[in-house]
Each structure stands twice: as C-alpha cells, then as structure tokens.
C-alpha atoms as a PDB file:
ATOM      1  CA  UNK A   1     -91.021 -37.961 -13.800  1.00  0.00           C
ATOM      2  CA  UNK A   2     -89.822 -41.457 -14.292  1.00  0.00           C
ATOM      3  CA  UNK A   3     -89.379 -43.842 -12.284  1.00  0.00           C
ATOM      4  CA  UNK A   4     -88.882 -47.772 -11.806  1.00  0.00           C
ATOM      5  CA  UNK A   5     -88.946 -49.140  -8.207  1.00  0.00           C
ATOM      6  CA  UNK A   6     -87.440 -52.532  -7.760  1.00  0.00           C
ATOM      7  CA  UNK A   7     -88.776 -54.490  -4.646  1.00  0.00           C
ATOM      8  CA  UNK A   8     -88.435 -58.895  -3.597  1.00  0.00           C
ATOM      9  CA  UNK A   9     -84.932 -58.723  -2.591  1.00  0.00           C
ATOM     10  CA  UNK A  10     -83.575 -60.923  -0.154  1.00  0.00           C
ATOM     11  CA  UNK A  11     -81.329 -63.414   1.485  1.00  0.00           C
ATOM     12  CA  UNK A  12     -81.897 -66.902   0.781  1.00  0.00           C
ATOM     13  CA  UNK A  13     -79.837 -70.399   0.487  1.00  0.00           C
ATOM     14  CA  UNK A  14     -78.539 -71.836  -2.526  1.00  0.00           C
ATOM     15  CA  UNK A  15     -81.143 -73.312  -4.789  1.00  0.00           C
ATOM     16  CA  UNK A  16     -83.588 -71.209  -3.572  1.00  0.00           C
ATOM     17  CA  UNK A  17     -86.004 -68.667  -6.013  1.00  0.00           C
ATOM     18  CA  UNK A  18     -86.907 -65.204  -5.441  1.00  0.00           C
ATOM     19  CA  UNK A  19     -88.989 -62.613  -7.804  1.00  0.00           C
ATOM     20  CA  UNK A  20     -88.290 -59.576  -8.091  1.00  0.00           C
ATOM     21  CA  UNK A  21     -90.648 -56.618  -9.438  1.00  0.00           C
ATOM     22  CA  UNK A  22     -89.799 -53.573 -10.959  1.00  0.00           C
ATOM     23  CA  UNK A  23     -93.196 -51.124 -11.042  1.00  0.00           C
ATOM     24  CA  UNK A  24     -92.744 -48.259 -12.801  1.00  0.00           C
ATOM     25  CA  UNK A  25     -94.495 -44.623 -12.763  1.00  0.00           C
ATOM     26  CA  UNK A  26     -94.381 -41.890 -15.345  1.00  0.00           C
ATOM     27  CA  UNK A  27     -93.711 -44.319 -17.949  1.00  0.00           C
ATOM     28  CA  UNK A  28     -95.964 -46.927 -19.749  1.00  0.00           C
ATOM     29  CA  UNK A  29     -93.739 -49.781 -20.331  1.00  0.00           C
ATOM     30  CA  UNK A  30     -95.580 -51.433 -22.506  1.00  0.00           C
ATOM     31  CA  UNK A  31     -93.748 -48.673 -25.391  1.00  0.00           C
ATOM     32  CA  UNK A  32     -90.221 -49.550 -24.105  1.00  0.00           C
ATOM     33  CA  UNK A  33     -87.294 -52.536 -24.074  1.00  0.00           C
ATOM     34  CA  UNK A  34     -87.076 -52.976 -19.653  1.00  0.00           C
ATOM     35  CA  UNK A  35     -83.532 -54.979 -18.575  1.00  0.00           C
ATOM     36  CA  UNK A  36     -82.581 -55.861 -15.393  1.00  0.00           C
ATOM     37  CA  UNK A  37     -79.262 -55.047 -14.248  1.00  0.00           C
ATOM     38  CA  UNK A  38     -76.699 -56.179 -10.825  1.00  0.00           C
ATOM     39  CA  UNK A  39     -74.215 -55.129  -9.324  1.00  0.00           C
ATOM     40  CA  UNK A  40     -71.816 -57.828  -7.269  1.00  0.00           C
ATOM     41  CA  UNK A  41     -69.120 -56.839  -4.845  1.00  0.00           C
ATOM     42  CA  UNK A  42     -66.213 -55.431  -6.181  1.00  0.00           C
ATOM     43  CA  UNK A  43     -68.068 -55.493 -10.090  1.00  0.00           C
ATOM     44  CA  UNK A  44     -69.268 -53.081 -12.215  1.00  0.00           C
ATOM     45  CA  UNK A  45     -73.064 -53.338 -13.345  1.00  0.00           C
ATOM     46  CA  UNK A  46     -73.588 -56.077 -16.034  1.00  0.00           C
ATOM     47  CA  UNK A  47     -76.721 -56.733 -17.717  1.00  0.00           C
ATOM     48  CA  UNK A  48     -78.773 -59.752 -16.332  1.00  0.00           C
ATOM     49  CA  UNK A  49     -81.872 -60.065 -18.726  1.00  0.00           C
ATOM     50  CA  UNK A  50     -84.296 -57.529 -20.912  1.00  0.00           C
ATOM     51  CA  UNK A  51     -87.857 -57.516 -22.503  1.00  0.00           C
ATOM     52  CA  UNK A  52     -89.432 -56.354 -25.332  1.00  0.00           C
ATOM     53  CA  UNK A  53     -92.175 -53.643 -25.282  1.00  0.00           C
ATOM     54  CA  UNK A  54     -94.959 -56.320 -25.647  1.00  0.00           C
ATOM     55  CA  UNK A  55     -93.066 -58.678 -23.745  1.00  0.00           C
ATOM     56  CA  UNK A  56     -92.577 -61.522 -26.583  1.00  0.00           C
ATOM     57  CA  UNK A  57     -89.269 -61.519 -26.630  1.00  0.00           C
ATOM     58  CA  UNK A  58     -86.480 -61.967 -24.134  1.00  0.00           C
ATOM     59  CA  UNK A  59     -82.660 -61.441 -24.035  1.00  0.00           C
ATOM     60  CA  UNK A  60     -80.683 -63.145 -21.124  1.00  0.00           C
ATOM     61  CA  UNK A  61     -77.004 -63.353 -20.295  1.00  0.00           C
ATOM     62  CA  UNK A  62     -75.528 -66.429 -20.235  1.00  0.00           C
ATOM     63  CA  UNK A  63     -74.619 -66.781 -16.721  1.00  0.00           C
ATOM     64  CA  UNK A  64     -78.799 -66.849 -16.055  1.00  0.00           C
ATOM     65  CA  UNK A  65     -79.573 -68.235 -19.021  1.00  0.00           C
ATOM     66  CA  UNK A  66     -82.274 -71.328 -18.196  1.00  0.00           C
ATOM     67  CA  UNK A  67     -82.260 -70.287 -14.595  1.00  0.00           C
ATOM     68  CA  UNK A  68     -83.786 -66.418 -15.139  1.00  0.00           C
ATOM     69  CA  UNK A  69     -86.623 -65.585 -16.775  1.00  0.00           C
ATOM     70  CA  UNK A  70     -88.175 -61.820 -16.664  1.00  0.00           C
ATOM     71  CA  UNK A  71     -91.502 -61.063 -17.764  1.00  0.00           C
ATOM     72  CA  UNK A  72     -93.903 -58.316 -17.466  1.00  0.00           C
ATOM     73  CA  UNK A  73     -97.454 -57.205 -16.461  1.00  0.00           C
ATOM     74  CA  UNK A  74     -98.282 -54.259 -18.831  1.00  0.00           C
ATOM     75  CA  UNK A  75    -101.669 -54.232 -17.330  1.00  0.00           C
ATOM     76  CA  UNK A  76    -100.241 -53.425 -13.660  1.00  0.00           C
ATOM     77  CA  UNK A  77     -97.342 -51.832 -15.702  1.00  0.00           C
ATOM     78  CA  UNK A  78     -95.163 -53.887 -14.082  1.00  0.00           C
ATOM     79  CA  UNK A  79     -91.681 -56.364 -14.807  1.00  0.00           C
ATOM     80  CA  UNK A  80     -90.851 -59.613 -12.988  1.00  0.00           C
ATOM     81  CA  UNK A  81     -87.497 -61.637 -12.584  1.00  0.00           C
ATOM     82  CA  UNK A  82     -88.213 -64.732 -11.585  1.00  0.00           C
ATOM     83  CA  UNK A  83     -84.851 -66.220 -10.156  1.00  0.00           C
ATOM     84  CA  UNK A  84     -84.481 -70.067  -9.749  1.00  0.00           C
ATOM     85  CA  UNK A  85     -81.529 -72.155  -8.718  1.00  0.00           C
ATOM     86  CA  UNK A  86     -80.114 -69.228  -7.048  1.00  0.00           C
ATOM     87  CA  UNK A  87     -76.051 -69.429  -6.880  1.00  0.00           C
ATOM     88  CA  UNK A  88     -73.502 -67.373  -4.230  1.00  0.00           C
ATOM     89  CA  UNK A  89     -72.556 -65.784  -7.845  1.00  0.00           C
ATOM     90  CA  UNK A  90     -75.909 -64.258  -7.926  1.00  0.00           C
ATOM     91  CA  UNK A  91     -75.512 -62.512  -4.846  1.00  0.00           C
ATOM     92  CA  UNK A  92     -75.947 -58.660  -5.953  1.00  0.00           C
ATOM     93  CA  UNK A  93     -77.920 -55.533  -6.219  1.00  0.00           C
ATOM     94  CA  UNK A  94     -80.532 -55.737  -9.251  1.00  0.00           C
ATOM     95  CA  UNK A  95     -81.543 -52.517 -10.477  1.00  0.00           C
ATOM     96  CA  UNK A  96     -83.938 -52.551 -13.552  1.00  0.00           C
ATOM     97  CA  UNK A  97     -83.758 -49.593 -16.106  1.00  0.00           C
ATOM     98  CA  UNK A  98     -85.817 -48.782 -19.163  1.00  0.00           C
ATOM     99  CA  UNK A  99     -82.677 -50.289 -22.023  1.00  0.00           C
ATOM    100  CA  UNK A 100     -81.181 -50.566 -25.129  1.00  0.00           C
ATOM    101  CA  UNK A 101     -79.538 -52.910 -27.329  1.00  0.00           C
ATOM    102  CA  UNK A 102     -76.433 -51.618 -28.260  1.00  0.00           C
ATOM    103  CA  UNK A 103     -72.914 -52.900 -30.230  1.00  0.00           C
ATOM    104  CA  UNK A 104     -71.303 -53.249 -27.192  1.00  0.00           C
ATOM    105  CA  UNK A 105     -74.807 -55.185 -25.078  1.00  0.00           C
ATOM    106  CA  UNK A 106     -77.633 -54.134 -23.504  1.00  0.00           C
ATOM    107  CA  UNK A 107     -77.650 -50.525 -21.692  1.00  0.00           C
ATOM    108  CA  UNK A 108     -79.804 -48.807 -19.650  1.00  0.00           C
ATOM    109  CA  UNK A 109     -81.655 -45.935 -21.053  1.00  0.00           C
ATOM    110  CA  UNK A 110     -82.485 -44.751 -17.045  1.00  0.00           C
ATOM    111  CA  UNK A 111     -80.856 -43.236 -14.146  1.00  0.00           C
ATOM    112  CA  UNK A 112     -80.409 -46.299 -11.534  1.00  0.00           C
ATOM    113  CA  UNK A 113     -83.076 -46.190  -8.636  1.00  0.00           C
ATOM    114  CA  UNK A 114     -82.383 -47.620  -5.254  1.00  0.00           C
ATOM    115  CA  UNK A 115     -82.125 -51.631  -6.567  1.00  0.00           C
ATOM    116  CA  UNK A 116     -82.776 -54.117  -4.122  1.00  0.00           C
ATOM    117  CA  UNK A 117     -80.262 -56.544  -2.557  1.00  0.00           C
ATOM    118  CA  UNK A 118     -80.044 -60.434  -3.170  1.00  0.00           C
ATOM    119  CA  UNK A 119     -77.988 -62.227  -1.031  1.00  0.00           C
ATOM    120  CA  UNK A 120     -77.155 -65.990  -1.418  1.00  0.00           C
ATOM    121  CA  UNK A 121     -75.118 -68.237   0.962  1.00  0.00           C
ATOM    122  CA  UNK A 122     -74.030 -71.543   0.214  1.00  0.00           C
END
C-alpha cells in the first residue's frame, strides 16, 4: 500500500521558514514525479511545486516561485519543501502526492493523506 506522510507544519510569523517532509512507504520515489499541493480557506487544492524522479528538475508555481524550493532524499526516500519568506497567503494545508504534468497543470497521481497545517500571521 502507498503511502506519503507529510509532517513540519506549523504556525509561524511572517518571514519566517518552515520544511516540510513528505516520507513515503510502499513506493520508491526515486521512479516517480512527487508535487506538493495546499489547500487555503475557502480554495480548492492548487499545485505548489513538483520534482522529478531523480530530483534534477523542479516545477514551481509562481506565487512560490524564488521563495519555495522542494527537493528530495531518495536515499531516506524522502521529499522536502523548504519554505522561506513565509506570507499570510501561504497559510494552508500542504498535502504532497505522487503527480503528473498534465494540459491543464500539475495533478496528483495519489489519494490525499492527512497534510499538515501551515499557519502564518502577519
């Protein structure tokens, strides 16, 4: 069975960094594209950033673009997202899901696990 367990949540201030980890089980991710996804209040889930199987390359959405960047541990079989000049507009749940690049953007190829929460104030 797969799964992908996201963990490093938090509430922090604006500015402020947080990593978050997505460790996976029943799946070797070093054979598959890994995004992360969130979730804001009110929105639907919109992509946030994605990684190739070997990890050299990355796709980001603009709104994180230069302040995101996701990597990924194949050895501890692993994914990061490393979050820096965190903004209120960040403030969701980030789920990460094995994905795809599609016509209409990056999808997830998973069934969404629990996420974790990241909550910034201003």
């Amino acid at each position: 069975q797969v799964q992908l367990v996201e963990s490093g949540g938090g509430s922090v201030q604006a500015g402020a960094s947080l990593r978050l980890s997505c460790a996976a089980a029943g799946i070797t991710l070093s054979t598959t594209f890994v995004g992360w996804f969130r979730e804001g209040p009110g929105n639907e889930k919109e992509f946030v950033a994605s990684i190739n199987p070997s990890g050299s390359a990355t796709f980001y959405s603009e709104s994180v673009r230069g302040r995101f960047a996701i990597s990924k541990d194949n050895a501890r079989n692993t994914v990061y997202l490393q979050m820096n000049s965190l903004k209120s507009d960040d403030t969701a749940r980030y789920y990460c899901a094995r994905s795809t690049l599609t016509s209409t953007g990056w999808k997830p190829l998973s069934s969404w696990g629990q996420g974790t929460q990241v909550t910034v104030s201003s």
